[in-house]
Protein backbone atom coordinates (compact mmCIF):
# COMPACT_ATOMS: atom_id res chain seq x y z
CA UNK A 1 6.56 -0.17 -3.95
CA UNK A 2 4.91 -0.30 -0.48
CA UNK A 3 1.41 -2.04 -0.20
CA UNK A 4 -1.49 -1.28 1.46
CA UNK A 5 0.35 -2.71 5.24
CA UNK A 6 3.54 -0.12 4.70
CA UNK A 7 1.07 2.65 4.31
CA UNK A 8 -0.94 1.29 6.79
CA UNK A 9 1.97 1.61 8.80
CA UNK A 10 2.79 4.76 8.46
CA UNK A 11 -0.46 6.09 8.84
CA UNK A 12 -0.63 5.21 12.31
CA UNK A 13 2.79 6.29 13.32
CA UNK A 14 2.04 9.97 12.23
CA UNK A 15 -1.69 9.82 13.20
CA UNK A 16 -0.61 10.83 17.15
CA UNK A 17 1.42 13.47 15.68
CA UNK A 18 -0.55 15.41 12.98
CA UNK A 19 -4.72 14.54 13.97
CA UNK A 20 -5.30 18.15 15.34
CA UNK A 21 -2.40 20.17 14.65
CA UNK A 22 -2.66 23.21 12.87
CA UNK A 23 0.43 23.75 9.55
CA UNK A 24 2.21 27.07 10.95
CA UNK A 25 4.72 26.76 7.93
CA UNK A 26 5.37 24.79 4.89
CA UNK A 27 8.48 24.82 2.93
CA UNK A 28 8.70 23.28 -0.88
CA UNK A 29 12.02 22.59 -1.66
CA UNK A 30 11.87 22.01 -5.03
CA UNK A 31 8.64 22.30 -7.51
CA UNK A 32 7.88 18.50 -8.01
CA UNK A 33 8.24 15.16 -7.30
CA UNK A 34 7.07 12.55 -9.49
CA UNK A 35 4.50 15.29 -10.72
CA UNK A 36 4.34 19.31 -10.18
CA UNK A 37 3.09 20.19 -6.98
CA UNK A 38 -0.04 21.27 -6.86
CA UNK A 39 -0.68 25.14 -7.33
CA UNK A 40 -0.49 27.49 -4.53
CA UNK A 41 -0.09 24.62 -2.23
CA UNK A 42 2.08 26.64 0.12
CA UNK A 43 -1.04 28.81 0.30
CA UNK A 44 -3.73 26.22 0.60
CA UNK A 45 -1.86 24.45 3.78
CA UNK A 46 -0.41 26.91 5.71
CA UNK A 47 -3.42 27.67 8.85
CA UNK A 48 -5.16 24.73 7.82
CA UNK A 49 -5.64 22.32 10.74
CA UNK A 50 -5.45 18.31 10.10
CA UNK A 51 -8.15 17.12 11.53
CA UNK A 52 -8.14 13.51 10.46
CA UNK A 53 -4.96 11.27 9.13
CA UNK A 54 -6.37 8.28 6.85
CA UNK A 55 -5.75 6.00 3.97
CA UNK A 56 -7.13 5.15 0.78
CA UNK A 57 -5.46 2.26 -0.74
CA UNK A 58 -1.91 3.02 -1.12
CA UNK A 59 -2.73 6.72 -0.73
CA UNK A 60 -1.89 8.73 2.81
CA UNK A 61 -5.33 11.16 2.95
CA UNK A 62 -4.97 13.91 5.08
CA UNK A 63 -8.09 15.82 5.78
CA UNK A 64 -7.81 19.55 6.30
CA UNK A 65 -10.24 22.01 7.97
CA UNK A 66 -10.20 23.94 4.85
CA UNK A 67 -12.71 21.14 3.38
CA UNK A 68 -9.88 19.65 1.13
CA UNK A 69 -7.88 16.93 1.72
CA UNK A 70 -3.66 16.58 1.18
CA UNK A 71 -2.92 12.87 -0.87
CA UNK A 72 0.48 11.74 0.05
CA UNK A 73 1.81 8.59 -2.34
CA UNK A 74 5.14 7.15 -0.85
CA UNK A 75 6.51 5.91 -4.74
CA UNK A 76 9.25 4.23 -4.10
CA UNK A 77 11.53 5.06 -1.50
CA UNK A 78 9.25 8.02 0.18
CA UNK A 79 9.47 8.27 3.78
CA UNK A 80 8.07 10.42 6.62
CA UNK A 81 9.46 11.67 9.74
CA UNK A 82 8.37 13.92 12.55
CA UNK A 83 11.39 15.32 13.93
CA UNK A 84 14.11 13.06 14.20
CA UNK A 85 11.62 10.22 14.36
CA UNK A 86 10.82 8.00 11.59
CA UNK A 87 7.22 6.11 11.96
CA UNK A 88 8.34 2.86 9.91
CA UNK A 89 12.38 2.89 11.23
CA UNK A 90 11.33 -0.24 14.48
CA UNK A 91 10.27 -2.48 12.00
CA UNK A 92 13.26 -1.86 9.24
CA UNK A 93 15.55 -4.29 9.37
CA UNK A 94 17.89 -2.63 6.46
CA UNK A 95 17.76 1.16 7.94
CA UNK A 96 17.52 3.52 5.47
CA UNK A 97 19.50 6.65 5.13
CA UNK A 98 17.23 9.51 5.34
CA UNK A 99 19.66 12.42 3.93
CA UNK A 100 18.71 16.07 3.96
CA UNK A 101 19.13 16.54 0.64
CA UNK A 102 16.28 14.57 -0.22
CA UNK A 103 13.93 16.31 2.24
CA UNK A 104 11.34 17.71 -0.24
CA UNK A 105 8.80 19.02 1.57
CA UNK A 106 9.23 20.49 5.64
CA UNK A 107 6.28 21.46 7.31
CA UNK A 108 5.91 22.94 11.02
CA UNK A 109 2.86 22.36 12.76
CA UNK A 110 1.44 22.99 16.31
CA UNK A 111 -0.43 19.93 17.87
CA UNK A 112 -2.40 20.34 21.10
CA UNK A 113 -0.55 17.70 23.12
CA UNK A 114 2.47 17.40 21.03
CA UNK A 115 3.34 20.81 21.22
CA UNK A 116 5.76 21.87 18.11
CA UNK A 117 5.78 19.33 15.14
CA UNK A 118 7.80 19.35 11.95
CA UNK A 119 7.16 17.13 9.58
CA UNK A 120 9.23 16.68 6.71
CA UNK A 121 8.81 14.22 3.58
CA UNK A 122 12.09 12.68 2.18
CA UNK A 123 12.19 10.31 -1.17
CA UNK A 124 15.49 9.69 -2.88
CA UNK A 125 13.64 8.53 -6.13
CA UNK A 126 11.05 10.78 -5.97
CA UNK A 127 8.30 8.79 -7.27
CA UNK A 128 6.12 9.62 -4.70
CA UNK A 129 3.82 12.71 -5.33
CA UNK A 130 1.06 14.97 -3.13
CA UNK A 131 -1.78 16.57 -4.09
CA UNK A 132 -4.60 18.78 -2.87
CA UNK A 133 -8.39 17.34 -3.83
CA UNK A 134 -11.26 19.64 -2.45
CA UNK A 135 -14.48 17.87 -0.86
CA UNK A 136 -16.68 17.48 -3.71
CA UNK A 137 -13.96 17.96 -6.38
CA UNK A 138 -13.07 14.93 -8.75
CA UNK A 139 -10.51 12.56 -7.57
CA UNK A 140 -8.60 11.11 -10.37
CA UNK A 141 -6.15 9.62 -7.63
CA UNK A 142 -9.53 7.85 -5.71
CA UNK A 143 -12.82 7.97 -7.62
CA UNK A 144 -12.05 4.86 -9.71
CA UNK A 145 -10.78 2.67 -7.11
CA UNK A 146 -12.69 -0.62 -6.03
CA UNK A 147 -13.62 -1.39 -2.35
CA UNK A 148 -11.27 -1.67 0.29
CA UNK A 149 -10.27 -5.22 0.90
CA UNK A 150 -10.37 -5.29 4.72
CA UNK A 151 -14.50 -3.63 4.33
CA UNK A 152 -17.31 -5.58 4.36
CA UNK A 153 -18.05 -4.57 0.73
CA UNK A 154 -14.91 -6.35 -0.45
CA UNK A 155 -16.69 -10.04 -0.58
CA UNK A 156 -16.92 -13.26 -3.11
CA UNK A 157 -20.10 -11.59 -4.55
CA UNK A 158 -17.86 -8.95 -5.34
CA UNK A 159 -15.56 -10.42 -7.08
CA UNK A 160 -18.15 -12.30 -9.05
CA UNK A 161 -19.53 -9.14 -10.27
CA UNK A 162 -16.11 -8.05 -11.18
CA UNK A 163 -15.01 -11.42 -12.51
CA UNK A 164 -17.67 -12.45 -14.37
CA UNK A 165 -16.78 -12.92 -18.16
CA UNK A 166 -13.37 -12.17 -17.88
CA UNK A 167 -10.38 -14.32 -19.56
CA UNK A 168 -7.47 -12.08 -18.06
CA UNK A 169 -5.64 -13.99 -14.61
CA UNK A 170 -7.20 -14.12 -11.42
CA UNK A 171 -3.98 -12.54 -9.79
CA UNK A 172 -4.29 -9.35 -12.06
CA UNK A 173 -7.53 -9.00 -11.56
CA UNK A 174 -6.65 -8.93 -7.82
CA UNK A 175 -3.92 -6.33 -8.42
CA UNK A 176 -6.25 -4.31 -10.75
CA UNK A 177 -7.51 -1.24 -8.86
CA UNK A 178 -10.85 -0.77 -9.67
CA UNK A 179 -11.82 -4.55 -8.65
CA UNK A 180 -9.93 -4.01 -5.17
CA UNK A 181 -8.16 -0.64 -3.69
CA UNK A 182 -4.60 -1.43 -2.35
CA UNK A 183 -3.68 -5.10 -2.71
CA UNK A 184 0.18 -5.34 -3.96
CA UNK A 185 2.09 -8.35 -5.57
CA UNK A 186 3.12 -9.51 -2.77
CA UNK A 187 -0.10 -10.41 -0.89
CA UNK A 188 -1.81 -11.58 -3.55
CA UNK A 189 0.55 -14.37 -3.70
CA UNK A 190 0.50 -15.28 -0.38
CA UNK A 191 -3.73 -15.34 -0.13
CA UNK A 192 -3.96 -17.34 -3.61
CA UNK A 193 -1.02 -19.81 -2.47
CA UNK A 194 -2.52 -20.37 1.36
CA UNK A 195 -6.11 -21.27 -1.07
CA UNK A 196 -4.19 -23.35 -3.43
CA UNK A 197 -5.13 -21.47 -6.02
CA UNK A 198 -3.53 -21.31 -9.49
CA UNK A 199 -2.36 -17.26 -10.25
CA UNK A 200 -3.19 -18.02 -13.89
CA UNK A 201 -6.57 -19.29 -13.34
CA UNK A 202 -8.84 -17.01 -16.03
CA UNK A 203 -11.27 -14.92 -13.44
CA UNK A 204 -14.30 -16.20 -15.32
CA UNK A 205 -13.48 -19.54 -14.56
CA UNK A 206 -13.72 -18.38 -10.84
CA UNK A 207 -16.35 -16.61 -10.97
CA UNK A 208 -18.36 -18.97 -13.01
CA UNK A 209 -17.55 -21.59 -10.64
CA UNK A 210 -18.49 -19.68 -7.10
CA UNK A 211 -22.03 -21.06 -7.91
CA UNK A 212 -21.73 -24.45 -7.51
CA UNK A 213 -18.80 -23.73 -4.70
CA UNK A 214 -18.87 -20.52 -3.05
CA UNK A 215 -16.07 -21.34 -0.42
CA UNK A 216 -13.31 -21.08 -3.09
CA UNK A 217 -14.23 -17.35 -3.09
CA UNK A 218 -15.35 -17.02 -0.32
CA UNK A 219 -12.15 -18.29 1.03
CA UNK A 220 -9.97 -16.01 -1.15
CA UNK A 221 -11.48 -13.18 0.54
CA UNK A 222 -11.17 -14.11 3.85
CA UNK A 223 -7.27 -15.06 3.22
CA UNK A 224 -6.58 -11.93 1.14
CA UNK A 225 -7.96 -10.30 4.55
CA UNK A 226 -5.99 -12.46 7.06
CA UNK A 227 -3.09 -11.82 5.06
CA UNK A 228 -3.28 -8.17 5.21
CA UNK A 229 -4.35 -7.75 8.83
CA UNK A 230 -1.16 -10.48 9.91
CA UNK A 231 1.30 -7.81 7.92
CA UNK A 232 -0.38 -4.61 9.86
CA UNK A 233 0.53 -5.95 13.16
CA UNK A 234 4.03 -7.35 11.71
CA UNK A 235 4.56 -3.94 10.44
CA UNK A 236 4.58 -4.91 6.52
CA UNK A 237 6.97 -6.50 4.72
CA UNK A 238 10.75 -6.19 3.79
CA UNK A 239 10.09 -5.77 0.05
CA UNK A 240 13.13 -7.64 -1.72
CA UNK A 241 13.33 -5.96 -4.87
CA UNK A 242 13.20 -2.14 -3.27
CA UNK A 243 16.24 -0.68 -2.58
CA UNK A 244 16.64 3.05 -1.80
CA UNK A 245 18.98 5.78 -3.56
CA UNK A 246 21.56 4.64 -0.91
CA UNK A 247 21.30 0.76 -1.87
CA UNK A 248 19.51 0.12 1.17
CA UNK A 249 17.19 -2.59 1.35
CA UNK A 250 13.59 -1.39 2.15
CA UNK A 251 10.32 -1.66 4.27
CA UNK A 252 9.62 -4.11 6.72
CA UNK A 253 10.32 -7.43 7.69
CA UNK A 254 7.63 -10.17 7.46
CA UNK A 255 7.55 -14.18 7.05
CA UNK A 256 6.34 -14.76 3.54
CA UNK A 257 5.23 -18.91 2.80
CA UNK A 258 5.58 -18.38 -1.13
CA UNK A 259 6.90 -14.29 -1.86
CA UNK A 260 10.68 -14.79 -2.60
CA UNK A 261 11.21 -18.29 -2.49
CA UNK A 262 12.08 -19.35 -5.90
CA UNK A 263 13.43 -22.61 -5.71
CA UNK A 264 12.60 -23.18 -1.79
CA UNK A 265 10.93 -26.36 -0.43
CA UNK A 266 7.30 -25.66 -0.77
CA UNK A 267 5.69 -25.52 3.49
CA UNK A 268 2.52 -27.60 2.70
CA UNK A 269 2.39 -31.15 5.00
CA UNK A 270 3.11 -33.93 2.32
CA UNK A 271 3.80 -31.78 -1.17
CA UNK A 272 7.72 -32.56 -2.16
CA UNK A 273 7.35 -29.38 -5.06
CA UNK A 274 9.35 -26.33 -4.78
CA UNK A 275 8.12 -23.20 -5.51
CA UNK A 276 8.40 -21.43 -8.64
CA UNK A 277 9.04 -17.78 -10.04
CA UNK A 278 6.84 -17.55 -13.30
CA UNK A 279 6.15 -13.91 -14.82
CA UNK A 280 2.54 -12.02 -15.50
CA UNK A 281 2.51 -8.83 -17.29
CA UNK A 282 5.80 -8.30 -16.08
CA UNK A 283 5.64 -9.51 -12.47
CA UNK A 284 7.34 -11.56 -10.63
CA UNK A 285 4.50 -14.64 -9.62
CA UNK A 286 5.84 -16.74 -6.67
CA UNK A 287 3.45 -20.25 -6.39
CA UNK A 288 3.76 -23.80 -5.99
CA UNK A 289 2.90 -25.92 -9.02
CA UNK A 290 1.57 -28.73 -7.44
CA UNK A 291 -0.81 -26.99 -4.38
CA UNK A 292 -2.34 -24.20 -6.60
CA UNK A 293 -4.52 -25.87 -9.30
């Protein structure tokens, strides 16, 4: 499942393409995805002009002129290309094979400077899904999420608030949601391992503890925000355990210190541990038991 970086990613390879243009055509080729399309959504897009290309956690948010705004979730092997051009495809090291018969949506667009566009949305799994959300309208898909971690409001004080009286994992209250939008398994491993701290760690105990020593948290922020801004630039991450309808490996390739390394020498100066694969709620957890305490 791509994390905040891979959508990151792909925001700003269609951003050139699709800020501006106006959707001449749009072409469903089949009624859903992971859910129904929403209704008349050939209707609602076709004339509308994109006039801004952002993202909301994992979520692609295109705004519209029509005062709504087209959600775009990538699931699991969901892909965009302009033309023959494929935003992510540099940084892939396994590519993947983009066939026609998975291209579920087609759109043709006019962009000032780019001239003729066409857009098209291709997932072999299709557990990625769109959906139209007007201005003021409820967002089920948004309106519970948690602040973005790379925003000033995402902060140790933050996470105290959220933390406070809480038995349940530190790392799954990391990955929940509603205390911070977009943060994936992977780089929550990576920012608690690079603060030596222990995934299983109750986030009461955390938060109880930021009192008397604020740069544990305060730390975990700023990592968790290194982390993710190191990724951007790298592109994201080559996500081990994704692989395409086609078998093909997926995402993007990035230097993880802990991710993936089960049974792998662990990189800290002077600790002889290797790390170890444990499992929360399902999940793979990647940490070293010696560093992270």
């Amino acid at each position: 499942m791509p994390e905040l970086p891979e959508v990151e990613t792909v925001r700003r390879g269609l951003e050139p393409f699709l800020s501006g243009a106006t959707i001449d055509d749009v072409k469903l080729n089949r009624p859903d995805l992971r859910f129904p399309f929403p209704d008349n959504m050939v209707e609602r897009l076709q004339g509308q002009t994109i006039q801004h290309v952002g993202r909301r956690a994992k979520y692609l948010v295109m705004e519209l002129s029509s005062r709504e705004s087209l959600l775009a979730h990538l699931g699991m092997s969901g892909s965009f290309k302009v033309g023959q051009y494929v935003p992510d495809a540099d940084e892939r090291v396994h590519k993947q094979k983009l066939s026609p018969k998975h291209d579920h949506v087609a759109m043709r667009l006019t962009h000032p400077t780019q001239g003729d566009v066409e857009l098209i949305y291709n997932d072999p799994r299709r557990f990625g899904y769109m959906d139209l959300i007007g201005e003021d309208a409820p967002n089920k898909h948004l309106d519970h999420l948690g602040p973005e971690p790379l925003s000033n409001q995402f902060s140790a004080e933050h996470l105290v608030m959220r933390f406070e009286g809480k038995k349940s994992p530190v790392k799954m209250g990391l990955l929940d949601q509603r205390n911070v939008a977009g943060l994936g398994n992977i780089y929550v491993c990576e920012a608690l391992y690079e603060m030596g701290i222990d995934p299983f760690t109750p986030m009461a105990k955390l938060a109880k503890a930021h009192k008397k020593d604020p740069a544990r948290l305060d730390g975990l922020t700023q990592a968790i925000k290194r982390t993710l801004l190191v990724a951007i630039e790298a592109g994201g991450s080559t996500l081990k355990d994704f692989k395409n309808a086609q078998g093909d490996l997926g995402y993007f390739q990035h230097q993880f210190r802990v991710y993936g390394r089960e049974g792998e020498p662990c990189q800290n100066e002077g600790c002889d541990s290797m790390i170890e694969r444990r499992v929360q709620s399902g999940r793979s957890t990647f940490m070293c038991p010696t560093c992270q305490i």
